[in-house]
PDB file of N, CA and C in Angstrom:
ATOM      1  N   UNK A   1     -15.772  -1.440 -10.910  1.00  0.00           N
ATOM      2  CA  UNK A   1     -14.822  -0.870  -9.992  1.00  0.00           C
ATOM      3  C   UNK A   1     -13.465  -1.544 -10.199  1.00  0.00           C
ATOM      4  N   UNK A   2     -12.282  -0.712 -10.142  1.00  0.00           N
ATOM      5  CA  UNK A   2     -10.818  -1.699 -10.135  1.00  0.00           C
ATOM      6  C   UNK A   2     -10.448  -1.040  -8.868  1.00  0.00           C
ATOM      7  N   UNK A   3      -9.665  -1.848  -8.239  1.00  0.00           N
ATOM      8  CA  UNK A   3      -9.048  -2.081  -6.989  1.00  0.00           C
ATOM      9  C   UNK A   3      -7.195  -1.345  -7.200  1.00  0.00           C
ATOM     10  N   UNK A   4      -7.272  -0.032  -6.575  1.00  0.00           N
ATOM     11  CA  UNK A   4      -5.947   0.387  -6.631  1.00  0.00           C
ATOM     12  C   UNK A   4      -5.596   0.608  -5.119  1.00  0.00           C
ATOM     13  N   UNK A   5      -4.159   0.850  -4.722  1.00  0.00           N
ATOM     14  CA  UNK A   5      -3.778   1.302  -3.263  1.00  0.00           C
ATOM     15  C   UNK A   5      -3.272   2.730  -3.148  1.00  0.00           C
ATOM     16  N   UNK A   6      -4.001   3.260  -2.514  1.00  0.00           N
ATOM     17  CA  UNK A   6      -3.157   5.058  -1.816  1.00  0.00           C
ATOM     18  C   UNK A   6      -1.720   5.056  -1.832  1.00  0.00           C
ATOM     19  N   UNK A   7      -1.121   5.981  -1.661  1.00  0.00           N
ATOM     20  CA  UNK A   7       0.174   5.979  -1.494  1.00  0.00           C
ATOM     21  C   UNK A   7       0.176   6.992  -0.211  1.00  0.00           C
ATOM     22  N   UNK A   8       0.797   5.787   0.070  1.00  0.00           N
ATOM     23  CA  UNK A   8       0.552   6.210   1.533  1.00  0.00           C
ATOM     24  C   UNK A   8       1.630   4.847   2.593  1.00  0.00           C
ATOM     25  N   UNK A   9       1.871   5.350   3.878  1.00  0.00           N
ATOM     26  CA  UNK A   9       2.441   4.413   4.488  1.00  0.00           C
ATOM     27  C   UNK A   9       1.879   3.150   4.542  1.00  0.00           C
ATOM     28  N   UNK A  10       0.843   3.062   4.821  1.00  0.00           N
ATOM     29  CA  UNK A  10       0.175   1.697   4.918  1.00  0.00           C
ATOM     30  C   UNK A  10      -0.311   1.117   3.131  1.00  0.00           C
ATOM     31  N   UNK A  11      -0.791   2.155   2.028  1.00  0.00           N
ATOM     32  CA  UNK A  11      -0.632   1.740   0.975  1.00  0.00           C
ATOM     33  C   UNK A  11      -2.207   1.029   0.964  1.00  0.00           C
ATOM     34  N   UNK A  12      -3.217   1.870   1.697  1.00  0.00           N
ATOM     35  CA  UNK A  12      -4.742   1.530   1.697  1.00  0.00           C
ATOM     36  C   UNK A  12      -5.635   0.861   0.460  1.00  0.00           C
ATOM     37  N   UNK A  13      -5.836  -0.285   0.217  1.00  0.00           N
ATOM     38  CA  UNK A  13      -6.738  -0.910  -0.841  1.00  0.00           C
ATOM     39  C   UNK A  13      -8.349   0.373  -0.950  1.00  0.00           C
ATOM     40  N   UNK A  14      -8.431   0.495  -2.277  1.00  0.00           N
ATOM     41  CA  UNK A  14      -9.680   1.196  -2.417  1.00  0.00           C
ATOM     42  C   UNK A  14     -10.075   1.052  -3.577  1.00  0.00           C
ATOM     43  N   UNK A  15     -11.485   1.447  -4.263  1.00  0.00           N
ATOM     44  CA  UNK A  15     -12.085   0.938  -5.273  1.00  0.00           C
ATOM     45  C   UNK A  15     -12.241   2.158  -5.427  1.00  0.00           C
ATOM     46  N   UNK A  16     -11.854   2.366  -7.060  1.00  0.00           N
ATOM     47  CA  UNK A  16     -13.021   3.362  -7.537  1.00  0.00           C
ATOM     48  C   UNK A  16     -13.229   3.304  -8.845  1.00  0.00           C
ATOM     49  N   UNK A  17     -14.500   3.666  -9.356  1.00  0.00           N
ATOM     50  CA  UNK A  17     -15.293   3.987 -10.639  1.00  0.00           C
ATOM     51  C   UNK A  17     -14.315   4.063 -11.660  1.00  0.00           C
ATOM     52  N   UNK A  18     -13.806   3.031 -12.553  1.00  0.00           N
ATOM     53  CA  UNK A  18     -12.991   3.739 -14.258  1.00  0.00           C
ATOM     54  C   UNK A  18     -13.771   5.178 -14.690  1.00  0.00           C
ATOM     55  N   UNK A  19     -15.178   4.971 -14.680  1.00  0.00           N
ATOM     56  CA  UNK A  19     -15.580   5.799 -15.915  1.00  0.00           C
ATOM     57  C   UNK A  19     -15.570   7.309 -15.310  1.00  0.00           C
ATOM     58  N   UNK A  20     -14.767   7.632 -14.100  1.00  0.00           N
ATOM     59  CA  UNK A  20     -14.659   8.359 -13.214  1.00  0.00           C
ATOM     60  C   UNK A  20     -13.183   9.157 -13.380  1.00  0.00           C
ATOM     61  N   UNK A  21     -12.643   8.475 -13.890  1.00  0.00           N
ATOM     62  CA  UNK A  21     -10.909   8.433 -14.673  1.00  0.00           C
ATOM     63  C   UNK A  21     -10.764   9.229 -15.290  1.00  0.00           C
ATOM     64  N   UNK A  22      -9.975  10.867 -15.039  1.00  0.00           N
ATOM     65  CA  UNK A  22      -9.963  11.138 -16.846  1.00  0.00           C
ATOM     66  C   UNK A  22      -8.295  11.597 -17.234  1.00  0.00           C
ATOM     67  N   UNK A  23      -7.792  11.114 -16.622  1.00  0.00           N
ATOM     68  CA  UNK A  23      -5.961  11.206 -17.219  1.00  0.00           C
ATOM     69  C   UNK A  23      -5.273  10.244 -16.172  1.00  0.00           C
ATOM     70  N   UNK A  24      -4.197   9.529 -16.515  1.00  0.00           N
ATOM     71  CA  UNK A  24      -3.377   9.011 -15.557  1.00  0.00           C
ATOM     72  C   UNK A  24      -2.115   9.149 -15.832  1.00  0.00           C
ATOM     73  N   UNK A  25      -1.158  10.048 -14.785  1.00  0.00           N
ATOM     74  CA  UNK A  25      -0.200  10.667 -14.947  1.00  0.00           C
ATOM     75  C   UNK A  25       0.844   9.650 -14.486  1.00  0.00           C
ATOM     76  N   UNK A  26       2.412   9.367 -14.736  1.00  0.00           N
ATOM     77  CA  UNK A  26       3.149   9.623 -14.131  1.00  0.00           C
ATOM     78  C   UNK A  26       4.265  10.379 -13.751  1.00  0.00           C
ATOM     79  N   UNK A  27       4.370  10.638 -12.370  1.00  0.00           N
ATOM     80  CA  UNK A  27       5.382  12.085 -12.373  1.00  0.00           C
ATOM     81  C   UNK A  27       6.275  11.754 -11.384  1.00  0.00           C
ATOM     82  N   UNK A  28       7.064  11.585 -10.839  1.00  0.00           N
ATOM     83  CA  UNK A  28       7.175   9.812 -11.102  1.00  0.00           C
ATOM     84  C   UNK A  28       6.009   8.988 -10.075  1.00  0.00           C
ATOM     85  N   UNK A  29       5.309   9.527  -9.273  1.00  0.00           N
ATOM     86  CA  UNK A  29       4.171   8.628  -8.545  1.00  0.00           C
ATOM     87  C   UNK A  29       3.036   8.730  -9.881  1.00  0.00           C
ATOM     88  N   UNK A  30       1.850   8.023  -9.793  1.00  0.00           N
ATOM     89  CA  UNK A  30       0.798   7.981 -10.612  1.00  0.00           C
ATOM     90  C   UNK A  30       0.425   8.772  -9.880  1.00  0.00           C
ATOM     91  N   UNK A  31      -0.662   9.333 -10.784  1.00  0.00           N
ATOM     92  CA  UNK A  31      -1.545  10.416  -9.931  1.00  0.00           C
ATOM     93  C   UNK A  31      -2.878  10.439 -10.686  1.00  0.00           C
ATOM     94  N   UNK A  32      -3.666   9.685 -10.355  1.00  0.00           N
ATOM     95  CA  UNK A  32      -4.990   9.593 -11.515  1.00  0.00           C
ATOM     96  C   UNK A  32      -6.093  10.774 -11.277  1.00  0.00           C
ATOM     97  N   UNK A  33      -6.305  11.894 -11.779  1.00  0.00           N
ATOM     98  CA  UNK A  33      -7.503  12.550 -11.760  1.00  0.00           C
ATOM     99  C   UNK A  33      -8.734  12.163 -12.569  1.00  0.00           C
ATOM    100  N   UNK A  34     -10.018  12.833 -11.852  1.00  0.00           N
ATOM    101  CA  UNK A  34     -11.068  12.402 -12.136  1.00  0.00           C
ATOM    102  C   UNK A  34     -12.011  13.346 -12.311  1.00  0.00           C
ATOM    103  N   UNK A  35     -13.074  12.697 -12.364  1.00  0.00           N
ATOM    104  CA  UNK A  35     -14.026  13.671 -13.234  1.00  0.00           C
ATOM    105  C   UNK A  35     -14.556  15.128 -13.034  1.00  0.00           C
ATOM    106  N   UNK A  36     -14.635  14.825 -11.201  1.00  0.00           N
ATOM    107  CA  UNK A  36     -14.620  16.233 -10.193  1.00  0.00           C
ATOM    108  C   UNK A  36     -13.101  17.171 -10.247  1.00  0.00           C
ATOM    109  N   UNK A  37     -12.201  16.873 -10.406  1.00  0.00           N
ATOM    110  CA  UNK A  37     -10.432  17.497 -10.814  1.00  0.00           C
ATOM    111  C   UNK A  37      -9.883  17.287  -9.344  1.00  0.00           C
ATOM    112  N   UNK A  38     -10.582  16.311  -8.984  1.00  0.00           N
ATOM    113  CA  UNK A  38      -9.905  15.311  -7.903  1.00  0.00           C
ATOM    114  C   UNK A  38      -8.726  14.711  -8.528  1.00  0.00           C
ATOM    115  N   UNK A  39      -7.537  14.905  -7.782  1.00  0.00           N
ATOM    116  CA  UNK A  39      -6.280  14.020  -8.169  1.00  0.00           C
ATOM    117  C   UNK A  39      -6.545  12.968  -6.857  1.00  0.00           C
ATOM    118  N   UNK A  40      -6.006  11.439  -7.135  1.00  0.00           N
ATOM    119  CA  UNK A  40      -5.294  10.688  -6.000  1.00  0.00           C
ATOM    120  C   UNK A  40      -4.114  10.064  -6.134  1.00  0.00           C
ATOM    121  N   UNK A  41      -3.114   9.891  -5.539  1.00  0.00           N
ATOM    122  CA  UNK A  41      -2.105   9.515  -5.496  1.00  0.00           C
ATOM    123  C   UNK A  41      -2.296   8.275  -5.596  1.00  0.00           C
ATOM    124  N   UNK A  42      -1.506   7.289  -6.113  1.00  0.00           N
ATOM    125  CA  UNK A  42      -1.526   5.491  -6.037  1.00  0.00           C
ATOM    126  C   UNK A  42      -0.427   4.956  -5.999  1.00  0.00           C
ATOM    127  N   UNK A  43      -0.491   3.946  -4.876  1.00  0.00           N
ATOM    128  CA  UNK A  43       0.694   3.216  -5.174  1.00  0.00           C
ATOM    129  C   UNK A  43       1.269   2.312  -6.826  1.00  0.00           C
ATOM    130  N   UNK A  44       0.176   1.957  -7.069  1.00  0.00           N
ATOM    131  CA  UNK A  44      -0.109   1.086  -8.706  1.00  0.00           C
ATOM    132  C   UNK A  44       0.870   1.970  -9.522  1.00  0.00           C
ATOM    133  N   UNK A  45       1.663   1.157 -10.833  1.00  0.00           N
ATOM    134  CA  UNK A  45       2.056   1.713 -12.235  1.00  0.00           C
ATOM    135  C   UNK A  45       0.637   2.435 -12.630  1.00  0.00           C
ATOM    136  N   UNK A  46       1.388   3.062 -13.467  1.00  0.00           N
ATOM    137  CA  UNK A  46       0.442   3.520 -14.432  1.00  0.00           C
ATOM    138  C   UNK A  46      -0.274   2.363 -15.099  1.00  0.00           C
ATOM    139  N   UNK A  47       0.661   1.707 -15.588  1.00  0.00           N
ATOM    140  CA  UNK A  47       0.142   0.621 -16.671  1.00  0.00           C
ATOM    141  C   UNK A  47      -0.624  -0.150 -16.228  1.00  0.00           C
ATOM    142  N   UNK A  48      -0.114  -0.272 -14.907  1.00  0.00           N
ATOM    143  CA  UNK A  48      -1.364  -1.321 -14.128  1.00  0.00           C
ATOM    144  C   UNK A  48      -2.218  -0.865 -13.717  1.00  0.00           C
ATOM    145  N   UNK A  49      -2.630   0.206 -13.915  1.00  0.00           N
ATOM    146  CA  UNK A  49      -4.103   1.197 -13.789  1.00  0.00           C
ATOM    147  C   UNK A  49      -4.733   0.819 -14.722  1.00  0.00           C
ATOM    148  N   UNK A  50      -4.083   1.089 -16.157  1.00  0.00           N
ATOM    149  CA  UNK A  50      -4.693   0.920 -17.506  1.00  0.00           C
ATOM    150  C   UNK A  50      -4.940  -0.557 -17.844  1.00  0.00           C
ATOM    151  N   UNK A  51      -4.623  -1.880 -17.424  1.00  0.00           N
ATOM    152  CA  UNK A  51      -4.731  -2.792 -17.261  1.00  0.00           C
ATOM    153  C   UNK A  51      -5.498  -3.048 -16.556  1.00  0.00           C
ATOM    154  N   UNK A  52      -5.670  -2.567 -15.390  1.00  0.00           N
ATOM    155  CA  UNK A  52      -7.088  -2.571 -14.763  1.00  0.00           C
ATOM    156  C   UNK A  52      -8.351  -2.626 -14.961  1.00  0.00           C
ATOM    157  N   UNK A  53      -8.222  -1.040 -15.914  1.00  0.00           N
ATOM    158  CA  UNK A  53      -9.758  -0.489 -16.427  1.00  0.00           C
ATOM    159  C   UNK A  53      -9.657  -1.306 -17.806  1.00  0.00           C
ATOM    160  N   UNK A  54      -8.715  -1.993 -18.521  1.00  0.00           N
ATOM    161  CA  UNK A  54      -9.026  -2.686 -19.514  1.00  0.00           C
ATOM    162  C   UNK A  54      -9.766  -4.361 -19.389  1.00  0.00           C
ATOM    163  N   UNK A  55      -9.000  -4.589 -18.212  1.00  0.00           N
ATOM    164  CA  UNK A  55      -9.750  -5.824 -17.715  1.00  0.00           C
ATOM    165  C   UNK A  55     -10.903  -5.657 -16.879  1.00  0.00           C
ATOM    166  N   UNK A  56     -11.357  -4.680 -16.264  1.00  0.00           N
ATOM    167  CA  UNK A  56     -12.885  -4.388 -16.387  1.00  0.00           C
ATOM    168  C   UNK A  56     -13.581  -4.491 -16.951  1.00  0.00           C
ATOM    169  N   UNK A  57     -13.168  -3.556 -18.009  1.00  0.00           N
ATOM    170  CA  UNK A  57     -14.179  -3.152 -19.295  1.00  0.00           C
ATOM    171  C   UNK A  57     -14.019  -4.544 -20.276  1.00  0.00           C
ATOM    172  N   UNK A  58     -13.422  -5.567 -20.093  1.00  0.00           N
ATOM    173  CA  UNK A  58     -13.092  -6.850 -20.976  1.00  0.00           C
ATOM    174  C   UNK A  58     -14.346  -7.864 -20.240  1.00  0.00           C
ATOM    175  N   UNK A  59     -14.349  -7.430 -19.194  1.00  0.00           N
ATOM    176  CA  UNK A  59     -15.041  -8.118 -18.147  1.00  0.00           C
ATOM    177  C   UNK A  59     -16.913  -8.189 -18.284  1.00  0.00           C
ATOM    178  N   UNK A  60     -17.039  -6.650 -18.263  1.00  0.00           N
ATOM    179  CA  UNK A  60     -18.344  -6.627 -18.658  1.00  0.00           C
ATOM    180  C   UNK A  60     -18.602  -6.399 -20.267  1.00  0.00           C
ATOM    181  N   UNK A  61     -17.886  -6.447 -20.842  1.00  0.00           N
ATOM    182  CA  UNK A  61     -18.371  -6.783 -22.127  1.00  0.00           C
ATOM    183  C   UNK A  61     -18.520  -8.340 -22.284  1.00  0.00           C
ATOM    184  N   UNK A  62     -17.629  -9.225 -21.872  1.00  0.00           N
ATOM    185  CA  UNK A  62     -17.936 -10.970 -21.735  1.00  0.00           C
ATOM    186  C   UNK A  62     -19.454 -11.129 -21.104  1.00  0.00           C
ATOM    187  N   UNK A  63     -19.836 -10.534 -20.019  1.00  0.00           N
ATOM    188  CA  UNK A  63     -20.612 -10.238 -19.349  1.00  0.00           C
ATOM    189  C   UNK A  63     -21.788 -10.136 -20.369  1.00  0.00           C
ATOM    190  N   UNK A  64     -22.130  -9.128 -21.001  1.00  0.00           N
ATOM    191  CA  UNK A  64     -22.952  -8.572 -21.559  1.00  0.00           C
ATOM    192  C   UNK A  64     -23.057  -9.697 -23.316  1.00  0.00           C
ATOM    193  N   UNK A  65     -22.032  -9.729 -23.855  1.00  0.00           N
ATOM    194  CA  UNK A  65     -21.977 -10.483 -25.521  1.00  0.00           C
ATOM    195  C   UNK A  65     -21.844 -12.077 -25.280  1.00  0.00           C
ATOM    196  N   UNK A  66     -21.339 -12.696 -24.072  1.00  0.00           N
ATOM    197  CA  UNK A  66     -20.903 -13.555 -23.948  1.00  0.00           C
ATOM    198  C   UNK A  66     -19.759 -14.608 -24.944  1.00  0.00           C
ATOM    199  N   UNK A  67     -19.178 -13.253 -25.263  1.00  0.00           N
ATOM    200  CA  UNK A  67     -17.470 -13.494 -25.765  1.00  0.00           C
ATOM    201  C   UNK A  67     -16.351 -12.705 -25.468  1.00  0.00           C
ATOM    202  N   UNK A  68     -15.464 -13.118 -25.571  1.00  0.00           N
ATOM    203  CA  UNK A  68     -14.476 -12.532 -25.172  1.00  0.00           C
ATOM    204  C   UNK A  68     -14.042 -11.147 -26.171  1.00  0.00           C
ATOM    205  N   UNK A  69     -13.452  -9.973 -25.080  1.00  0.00           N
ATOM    206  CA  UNK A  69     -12.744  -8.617 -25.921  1.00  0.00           C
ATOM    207  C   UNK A  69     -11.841  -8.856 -26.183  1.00  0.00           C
ATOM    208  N   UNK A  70     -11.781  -8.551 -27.299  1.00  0.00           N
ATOM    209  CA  UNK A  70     -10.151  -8.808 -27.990  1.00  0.00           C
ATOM    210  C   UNK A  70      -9.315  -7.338 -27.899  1.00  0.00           C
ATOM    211  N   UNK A  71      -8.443  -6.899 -27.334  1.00  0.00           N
ATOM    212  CA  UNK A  71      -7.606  -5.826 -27.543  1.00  0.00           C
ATOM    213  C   UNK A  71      -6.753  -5.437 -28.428  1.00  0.00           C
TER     214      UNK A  71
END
């Protein structure tokens, strides 16, 4: 799971699924859709979306090989 915020007044912390991800726009807000053609709005960059799901996925691969992903 990576941890992004709604966009929204309060800017709500929420988790959801990378492998759930399937484009991340910006227009100029991010707008990440997913696998259902659910869009959500986020406060987060883009980049820091993709930084996200890269340090996830860096995460459980250490996890799993017990070495580090190299990018």
């Amino acid at each position: 799971m990576i941890r992004l915020h709604r966009l929204s007044a309060r800017a709500e912390v929420f988790y959801l699924n990378p492998d759930l991800i399937v484009a991340i726009d910006s227009t100029p807000d991010t707008v990440v859709t997913l696998t259902t053609h659910q869009k959500v709005l986020v406060a987060d960059k883009a980049d820091d979306v993709v930084a996200a799901i890269q340090a996830r996925y860096a995460d459980v691969y250490e996890r799993i090989t017990g070495s580090a992903w190299r990018f």
